[in-house]
Every structure is written in structure tokens, then in C-alpha cells.
N, C-alpha and C. Protein backbone atom coordinates (compact mmCIF):
# COMPACT_ATOMS: atom_id res chain seq x y z
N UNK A 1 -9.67 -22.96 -10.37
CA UNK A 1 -8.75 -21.86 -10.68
C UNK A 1 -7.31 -22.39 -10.66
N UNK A 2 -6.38 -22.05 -11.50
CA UNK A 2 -4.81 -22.84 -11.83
C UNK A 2 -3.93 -21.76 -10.69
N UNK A 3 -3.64 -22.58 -10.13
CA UNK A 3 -2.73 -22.27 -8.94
C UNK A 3 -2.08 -20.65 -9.57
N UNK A 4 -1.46 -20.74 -11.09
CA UNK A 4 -0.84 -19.24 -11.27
C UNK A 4 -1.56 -18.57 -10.99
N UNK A 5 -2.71 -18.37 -11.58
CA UNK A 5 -3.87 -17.24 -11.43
C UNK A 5 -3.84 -16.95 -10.21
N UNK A 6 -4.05 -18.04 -9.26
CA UNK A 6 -4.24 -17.88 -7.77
C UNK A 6 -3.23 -16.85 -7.08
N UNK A 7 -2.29 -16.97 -7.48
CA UNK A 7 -0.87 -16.78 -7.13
C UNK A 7 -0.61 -15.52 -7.73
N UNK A 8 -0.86 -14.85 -9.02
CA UNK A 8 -0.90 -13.64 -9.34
C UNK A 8 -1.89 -12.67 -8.44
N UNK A 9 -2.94 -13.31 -8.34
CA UNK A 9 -4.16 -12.67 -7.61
C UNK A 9 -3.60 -11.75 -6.11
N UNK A 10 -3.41 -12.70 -5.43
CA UNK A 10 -2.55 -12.37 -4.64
C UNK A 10 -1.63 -11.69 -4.25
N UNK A 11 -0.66 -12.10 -5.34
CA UNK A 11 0.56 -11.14 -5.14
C UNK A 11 0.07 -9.31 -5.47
N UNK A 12 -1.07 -9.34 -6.51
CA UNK A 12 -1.29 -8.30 -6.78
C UNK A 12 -2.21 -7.26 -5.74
N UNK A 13 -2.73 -8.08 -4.82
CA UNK A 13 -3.26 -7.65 -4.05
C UNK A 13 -2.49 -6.87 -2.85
N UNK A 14 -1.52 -8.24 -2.72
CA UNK A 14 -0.51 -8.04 -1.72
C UNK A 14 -0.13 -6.69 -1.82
N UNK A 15 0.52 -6.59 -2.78
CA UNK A 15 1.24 -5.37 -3.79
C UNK A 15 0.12 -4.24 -3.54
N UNK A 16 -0.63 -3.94 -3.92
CA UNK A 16 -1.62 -2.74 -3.50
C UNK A 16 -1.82 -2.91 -2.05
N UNK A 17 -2.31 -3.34 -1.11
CA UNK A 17 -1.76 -3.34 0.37
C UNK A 17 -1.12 -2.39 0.43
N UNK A 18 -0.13 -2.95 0.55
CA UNK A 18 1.37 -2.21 0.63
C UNK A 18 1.74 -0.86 -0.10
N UNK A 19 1.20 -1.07 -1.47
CA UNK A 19 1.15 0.78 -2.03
C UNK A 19 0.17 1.62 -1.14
N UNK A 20 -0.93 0.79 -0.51
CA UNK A 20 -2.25 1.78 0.33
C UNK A 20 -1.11 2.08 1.85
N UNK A 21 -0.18 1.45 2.26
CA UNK A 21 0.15 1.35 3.45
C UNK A 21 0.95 2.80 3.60
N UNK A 22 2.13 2.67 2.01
CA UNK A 22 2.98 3.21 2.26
C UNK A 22 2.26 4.99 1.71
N UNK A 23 1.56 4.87 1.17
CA UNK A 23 0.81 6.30 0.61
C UNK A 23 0.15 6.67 1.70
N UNK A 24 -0.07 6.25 3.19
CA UNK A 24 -0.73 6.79 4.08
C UNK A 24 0.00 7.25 5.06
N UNK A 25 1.44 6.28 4.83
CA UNK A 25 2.24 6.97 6.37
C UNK A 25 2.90 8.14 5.44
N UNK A 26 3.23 8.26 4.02
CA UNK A 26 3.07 9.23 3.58
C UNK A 26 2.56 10.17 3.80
N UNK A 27 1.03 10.63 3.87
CA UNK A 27 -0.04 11.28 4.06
C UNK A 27 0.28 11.73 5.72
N UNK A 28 0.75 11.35 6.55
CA UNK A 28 1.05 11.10 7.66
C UNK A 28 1.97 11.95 8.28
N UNK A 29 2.92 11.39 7.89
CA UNK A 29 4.27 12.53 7.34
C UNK A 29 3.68 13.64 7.01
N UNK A 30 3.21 14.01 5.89
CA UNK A 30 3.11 15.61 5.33
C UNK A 30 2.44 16.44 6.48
N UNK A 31 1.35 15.54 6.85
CA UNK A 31 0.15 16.06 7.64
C UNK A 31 1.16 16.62 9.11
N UNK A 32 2.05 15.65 9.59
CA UNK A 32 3.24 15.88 10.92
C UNK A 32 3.51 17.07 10.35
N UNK A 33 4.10 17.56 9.23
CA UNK A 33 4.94 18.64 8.79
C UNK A 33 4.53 19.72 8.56
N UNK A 34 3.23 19.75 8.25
CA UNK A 34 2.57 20.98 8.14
C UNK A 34 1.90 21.35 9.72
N UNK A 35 2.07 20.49 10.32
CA UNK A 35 1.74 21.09 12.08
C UNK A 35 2.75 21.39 12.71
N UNK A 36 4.03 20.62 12.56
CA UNK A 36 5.46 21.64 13.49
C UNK A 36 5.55 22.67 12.50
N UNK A 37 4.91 23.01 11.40
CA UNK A 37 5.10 24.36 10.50
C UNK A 37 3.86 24.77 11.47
């Protein structure tokens, strides 16, 4: 496998991680807000 590929792979993964991370403390948040409501 050519190191770019490798290296896209990755980053793209990385990158969704991080969209799953931030869409949950999201989820997180709302969920806090609708209980001090």
C-alpha cells in the first residue's frame, strides 16, 4: 500500500472519530438541557 493511501486512510478515519466525538457531547448537551428544562 503507497504510504499516501495509507495516510489518507487515516486521516479520514481520524476525521470521523472526531465528527462521532463531537456529535455526542452534542447529544449530551441537548440531553443536559432538556433535564434542567
Amino acid at each position: 500500500m503507497p504510504i499516501k493511501l495509507r495516510y489518507n486512510a487515516n486521516k479520514k478515519r481520524r476525521s470521523g472519530a472526531f465528527f462521532v466525538h463531537v456529535f455526542r457531547q452534542a447529544i449530551s448537551v441537548k440531553i443536559a438541557d432538556v433535564n434542567l428544562n
